[in-house]
N, C-alpha and C. Protein backbone atom coordinates (compact mmCIF):
# COMPACT_ATOMS: atom_id res chain seq x y z
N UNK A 1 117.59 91.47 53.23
CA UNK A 1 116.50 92.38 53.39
C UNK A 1 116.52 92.91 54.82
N UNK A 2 116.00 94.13 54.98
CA UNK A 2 116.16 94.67 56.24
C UNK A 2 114.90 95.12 56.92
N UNK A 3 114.52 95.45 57.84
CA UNK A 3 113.39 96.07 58.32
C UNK A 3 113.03 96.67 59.19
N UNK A 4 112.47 97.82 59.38
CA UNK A 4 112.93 98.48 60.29
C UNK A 4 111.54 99.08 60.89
N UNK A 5 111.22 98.92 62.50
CA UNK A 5 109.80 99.00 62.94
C UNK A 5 110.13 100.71 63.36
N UNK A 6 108.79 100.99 62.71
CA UNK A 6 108.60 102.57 62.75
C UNK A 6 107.59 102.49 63.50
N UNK A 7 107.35 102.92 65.09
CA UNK A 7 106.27 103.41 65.90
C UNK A 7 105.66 104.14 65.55
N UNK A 8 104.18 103.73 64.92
CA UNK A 8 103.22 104.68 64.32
C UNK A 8 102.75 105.00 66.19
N UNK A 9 102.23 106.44 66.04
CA UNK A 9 101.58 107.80 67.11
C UNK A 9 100.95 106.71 67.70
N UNK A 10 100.48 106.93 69.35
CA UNK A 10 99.35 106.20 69.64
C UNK A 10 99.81 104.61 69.86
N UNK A 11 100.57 103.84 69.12
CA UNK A 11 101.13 102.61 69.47
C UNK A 11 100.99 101.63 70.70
N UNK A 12 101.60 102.46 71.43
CA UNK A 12 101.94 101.34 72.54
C UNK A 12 101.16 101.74 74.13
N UNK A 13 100.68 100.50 75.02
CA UNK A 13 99.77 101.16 76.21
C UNK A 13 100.54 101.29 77.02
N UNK A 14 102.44 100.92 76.98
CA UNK A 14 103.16 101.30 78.16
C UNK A 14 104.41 101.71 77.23
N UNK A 15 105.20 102.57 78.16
CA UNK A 15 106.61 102.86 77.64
C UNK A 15 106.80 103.21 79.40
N UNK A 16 108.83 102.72 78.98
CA UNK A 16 109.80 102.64 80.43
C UNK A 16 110.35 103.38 79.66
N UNK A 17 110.81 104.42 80.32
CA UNK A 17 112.13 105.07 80.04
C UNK A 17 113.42 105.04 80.55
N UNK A 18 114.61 104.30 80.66
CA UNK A 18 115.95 104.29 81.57
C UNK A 18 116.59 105.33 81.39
N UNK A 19 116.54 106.42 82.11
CA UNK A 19 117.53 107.00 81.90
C UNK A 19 119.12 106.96 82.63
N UNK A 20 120.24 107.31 82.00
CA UNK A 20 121.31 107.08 81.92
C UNK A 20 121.73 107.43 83.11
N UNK A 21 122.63 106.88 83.43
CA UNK A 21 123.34 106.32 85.05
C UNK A 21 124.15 104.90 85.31
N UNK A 22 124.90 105.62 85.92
CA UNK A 22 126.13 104.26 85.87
C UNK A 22 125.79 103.98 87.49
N UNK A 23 126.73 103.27 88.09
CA UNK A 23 126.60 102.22 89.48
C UNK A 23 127.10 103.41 90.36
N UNK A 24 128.04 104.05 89.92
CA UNK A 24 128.87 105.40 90.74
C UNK A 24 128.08 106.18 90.94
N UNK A 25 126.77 106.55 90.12
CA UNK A 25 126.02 107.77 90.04
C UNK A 25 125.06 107.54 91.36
N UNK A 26 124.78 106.07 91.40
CA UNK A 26 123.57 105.78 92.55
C UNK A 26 123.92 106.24 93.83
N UNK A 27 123.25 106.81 94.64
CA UNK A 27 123.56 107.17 95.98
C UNK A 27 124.25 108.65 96.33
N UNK A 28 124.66 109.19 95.51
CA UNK A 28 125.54 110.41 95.29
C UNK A 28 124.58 110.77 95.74
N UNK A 29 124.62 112.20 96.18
CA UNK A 29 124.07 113.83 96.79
C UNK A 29 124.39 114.64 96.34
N UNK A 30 124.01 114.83 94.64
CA UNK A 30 124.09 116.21 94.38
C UNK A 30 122.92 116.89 93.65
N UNK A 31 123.20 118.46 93.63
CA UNK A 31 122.30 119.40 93.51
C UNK A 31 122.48 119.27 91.76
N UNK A 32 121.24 119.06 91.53
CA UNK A 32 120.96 119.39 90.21
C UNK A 32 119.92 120.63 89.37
N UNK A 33 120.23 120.86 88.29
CA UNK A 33 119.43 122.17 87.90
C UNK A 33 118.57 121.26 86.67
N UNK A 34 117.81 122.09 86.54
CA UNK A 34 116.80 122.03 84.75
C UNK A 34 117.74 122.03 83.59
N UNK A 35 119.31 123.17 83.94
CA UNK A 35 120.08 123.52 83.14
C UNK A 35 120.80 122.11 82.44
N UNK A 36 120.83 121.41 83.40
CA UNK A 36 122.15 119.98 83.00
C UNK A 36 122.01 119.51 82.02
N UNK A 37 123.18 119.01 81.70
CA UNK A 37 123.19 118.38 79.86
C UNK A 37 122.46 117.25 80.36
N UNK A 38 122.42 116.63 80.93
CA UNK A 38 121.81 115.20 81.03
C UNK A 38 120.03 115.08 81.17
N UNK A 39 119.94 116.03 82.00
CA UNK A 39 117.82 116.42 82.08
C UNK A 39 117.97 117.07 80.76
N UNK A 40 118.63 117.62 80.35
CA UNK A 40 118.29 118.35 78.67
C UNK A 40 118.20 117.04 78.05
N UNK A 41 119.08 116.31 77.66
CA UNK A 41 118.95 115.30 76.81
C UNK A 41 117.68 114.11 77.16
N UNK A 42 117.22 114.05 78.64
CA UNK A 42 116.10 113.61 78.98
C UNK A 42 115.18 113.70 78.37
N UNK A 43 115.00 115.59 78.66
CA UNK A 43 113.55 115.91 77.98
C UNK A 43 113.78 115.65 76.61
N UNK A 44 114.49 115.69 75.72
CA UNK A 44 114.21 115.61 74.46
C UNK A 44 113.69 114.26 74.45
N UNK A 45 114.36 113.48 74.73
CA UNK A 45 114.05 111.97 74.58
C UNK A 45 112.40 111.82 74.91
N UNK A 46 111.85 112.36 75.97
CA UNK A 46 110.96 112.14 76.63
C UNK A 46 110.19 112.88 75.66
N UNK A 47 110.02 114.00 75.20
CA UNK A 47 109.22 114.59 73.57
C UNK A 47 108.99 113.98 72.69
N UNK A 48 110.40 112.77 72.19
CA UNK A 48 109.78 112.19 71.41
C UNK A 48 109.02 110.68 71.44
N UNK A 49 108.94 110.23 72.81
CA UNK A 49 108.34 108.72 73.20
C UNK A 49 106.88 109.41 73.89
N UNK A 50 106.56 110.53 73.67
CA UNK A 50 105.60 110.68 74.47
C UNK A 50 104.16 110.17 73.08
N UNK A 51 104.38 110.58 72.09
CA UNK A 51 103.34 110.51 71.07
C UNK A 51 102.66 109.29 70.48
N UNK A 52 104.05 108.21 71.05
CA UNK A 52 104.19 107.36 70.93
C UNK A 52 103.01 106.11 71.66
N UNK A 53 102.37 107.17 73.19
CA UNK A 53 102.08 106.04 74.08
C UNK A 53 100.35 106.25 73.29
N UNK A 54 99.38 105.23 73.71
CA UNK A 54 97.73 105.71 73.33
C UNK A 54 97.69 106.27 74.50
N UNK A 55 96.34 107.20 74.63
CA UNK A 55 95.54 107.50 75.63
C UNK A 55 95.22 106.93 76.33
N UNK A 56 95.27 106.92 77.61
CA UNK A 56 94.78 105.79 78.95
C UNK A 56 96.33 105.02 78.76
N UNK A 57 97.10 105.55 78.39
CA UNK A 57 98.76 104.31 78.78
C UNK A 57 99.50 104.83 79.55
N UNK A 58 100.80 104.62 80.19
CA UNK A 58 101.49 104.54 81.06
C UNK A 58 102.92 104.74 80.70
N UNK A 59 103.34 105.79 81.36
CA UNK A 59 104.59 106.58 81.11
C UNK A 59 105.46 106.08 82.04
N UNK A 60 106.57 105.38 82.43
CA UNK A 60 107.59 104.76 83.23
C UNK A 60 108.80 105.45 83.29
N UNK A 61 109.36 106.47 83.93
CA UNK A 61 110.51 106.94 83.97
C UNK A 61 111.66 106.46 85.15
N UNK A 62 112.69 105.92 85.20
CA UNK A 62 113.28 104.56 85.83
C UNK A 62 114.50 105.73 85.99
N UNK A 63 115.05 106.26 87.09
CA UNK A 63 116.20 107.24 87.10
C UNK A 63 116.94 107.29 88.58
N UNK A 64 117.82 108.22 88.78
CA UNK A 64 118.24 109.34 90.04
C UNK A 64 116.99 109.68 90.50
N UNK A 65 116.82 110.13 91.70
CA UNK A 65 115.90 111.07 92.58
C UNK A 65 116.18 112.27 92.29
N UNK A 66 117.70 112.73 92.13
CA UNK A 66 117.61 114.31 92.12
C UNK A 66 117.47 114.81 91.13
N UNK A 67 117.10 113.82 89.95
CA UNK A 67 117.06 114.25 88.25
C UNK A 67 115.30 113.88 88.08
N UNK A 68 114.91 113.08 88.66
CA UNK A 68 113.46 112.84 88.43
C UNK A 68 112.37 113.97 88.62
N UNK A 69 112.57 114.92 89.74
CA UNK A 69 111.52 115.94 89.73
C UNK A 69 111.61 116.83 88.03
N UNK A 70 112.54 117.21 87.92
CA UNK A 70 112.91 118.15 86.35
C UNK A 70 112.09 117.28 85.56
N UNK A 71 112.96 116.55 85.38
CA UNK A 71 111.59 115.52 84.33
C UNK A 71 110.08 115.39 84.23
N UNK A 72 109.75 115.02 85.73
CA UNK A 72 108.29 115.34 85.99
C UNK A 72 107.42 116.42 85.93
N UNK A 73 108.22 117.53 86.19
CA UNK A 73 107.70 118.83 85.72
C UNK A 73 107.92 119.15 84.36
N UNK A 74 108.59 118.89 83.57
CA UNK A 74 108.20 118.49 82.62
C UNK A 74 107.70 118.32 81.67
N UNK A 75 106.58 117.14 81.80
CA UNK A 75 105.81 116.73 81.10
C UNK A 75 104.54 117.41 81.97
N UNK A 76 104.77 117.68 82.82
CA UNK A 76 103.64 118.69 83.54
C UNK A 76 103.40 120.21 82.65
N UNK A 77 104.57 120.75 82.38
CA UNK A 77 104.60 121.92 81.55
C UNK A 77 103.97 121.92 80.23
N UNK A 78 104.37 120.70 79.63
CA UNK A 78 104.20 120.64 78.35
C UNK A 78 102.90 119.66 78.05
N UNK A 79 101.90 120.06 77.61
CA UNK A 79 100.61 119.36 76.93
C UNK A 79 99.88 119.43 75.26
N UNK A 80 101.26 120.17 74.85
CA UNK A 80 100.67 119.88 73.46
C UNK A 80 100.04 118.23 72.97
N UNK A 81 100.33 117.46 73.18
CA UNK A 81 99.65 116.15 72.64
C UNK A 81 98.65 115.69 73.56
N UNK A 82 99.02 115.99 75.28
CA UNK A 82 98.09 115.34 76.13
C UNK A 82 98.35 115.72 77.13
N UNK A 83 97.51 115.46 78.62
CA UNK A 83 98.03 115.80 79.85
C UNK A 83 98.57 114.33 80.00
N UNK A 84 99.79 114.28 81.22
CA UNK A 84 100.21 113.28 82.00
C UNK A 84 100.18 113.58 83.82
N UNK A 85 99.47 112.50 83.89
CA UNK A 85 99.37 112.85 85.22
C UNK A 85 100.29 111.96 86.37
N UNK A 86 100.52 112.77 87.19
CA UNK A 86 101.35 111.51 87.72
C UNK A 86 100.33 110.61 88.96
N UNK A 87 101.05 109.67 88.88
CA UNK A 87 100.20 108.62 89.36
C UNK A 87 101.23 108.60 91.10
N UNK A 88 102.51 107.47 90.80
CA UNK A 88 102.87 107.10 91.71
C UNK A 88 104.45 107.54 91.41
N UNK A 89 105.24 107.53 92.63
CA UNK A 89 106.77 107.47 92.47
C UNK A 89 106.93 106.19 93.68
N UNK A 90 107.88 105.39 92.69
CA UNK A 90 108.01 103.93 93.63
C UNK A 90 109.05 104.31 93.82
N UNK A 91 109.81 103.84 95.22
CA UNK A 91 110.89 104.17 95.69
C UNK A 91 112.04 102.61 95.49
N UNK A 92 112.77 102.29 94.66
CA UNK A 92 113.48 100.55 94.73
C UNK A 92 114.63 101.07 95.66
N UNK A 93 114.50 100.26 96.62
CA UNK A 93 116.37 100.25 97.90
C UNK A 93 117.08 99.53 96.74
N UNK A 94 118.39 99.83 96.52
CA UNK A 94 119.38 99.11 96.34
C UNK A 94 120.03 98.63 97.52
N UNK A 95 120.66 97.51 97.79
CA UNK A 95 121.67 97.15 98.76
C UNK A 95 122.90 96.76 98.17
N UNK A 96 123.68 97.30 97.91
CA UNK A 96 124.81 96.60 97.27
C UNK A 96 125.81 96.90 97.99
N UNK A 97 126.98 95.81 98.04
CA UNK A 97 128.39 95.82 98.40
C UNK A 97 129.16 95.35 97.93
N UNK A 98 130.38 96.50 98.28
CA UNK A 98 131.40 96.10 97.64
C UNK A 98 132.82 95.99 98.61
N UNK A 99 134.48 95.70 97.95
CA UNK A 99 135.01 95.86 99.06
C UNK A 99 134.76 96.97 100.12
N UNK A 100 134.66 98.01 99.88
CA UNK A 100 134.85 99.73 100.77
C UNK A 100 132.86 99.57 101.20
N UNK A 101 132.31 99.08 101.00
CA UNK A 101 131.23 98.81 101.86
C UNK A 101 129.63 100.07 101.46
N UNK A 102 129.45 99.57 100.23
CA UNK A 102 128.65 100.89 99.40
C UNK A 102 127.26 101.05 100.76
N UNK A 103 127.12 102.03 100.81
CA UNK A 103 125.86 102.19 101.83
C UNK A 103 124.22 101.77 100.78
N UNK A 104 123.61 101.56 101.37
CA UNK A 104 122.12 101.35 100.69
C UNK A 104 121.73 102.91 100.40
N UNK A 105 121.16 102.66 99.28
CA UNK A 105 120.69 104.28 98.43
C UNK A 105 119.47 103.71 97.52
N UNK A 106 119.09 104.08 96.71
CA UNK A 106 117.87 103.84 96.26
C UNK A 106 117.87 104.45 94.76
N UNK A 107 116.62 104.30 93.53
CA UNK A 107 116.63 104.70 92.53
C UNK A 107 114.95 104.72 92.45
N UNK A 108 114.43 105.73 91.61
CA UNK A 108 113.39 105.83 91.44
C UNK A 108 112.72 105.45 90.34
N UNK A 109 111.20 105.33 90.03
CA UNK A 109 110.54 104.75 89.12
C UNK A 109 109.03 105.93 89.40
N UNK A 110 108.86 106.89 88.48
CA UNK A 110 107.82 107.64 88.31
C UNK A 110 106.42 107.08 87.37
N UNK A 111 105.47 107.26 87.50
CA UNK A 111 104.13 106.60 86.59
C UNK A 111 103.27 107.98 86.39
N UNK A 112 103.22 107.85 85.34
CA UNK A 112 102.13 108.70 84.62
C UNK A 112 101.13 108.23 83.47
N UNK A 113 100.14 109.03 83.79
CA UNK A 113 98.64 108.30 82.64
C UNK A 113 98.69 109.23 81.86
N UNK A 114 98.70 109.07 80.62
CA UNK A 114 98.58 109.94 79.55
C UNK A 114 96.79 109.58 79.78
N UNK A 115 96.21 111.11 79.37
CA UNK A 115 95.17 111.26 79.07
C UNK A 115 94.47 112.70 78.35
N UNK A 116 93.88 112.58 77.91
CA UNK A 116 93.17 114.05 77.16
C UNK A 116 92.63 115.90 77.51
N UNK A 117 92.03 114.32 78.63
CA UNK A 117 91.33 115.56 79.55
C UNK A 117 91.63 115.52 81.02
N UNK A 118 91.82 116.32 82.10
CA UNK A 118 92.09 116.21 83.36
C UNK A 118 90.69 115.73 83.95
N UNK A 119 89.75 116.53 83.78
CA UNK A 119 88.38 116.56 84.36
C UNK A 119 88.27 115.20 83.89
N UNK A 120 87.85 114.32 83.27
CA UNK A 120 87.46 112.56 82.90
C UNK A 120 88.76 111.93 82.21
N UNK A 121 89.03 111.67 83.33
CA UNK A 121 90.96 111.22 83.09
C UNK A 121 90.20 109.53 82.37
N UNK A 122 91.15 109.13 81.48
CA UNK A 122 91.06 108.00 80.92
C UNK A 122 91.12 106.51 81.46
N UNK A 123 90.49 106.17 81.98
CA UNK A 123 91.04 104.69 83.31
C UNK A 123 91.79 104.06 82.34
N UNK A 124 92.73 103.62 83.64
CA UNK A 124 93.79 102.75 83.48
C UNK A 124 93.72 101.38 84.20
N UNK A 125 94.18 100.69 83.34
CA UNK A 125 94.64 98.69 84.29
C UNK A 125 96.23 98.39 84.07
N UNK A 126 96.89 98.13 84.67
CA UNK A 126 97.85 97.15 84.44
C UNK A 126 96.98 95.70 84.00
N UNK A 127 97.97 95.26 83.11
CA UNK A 127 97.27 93.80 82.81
C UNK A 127 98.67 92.90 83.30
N UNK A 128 98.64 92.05 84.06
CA UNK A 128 99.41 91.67 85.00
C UNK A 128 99.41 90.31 84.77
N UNK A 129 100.89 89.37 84.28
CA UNK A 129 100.59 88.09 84.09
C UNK A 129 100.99 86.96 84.86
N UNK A 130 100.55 86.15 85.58
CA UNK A 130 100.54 85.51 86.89
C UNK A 130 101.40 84.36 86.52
N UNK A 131 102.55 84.21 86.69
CA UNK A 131 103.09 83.33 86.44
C UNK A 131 104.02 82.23 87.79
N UNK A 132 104.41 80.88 87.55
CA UNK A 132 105.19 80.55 88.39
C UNK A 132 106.34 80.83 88.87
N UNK A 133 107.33 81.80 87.88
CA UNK A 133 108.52 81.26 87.72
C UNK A 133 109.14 82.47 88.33
């Protein structure tokens, strides 16, 4: 027997999105457009996990810096289901090395609140679980 979980609308109070990137891609300097196959295939993805989140939840987009603004605008453009607002862009350092001596570069993490209305935006909590380990 098989089974297969279908995300009914509204579902879930958080979604992460990873978008695609290898270890080579981190740290690079290049100019990117709206045009690229890769923010194209973003936004689609991002159309269809958006319906997905409830109202008052939390949109996580985990990427490049020079691919993250396209994205964010975005879901800025588009409000057929809801507004998203952005909240925060966390900045993570990577430090990594290797033989040839990779320089420190960084990857980003964007937050957005899905909500209805701009004017009485929907409050939000992280629910945060305190653990030892």
């Amino acid at each position: 027997m098989i089974f297969v979980l279908v995300p009914k609308e509204g579902q879930f109070d958080a979604i992460l999105l990873k978008t695609r990137f290898g270890r080579e891609d981190i740290g690079r300097s290049s100019i990117s457009s709206p045009a690229d196959h890769y923010i194209q295939q973003t936004r689609q993805l991002l159309d269809k996990v958006r319906p997905l989140l409830k109202d008052g939840g939390l949109l996580f987009i985990w990427g490049l810096p020079n691919y993250l603004p396209f994205l964010g605008q975005h879901l800025s453009d588009n409000k057929e289901d809801a507004n998203y607002l952005f909240k925060y862009w966390i900045s993570v350092e990577l430090k990594a090395s290797d033989n040839e001596g990779l320089p420190s570069s960084h990857l980003g993490l964007l937050m957005y609140l899905k909500s209805k209305s701009v004017k009485s935006t929907t409050p939000f909590h992280l629910n945060l679980i305190n653990s030892k380990y």
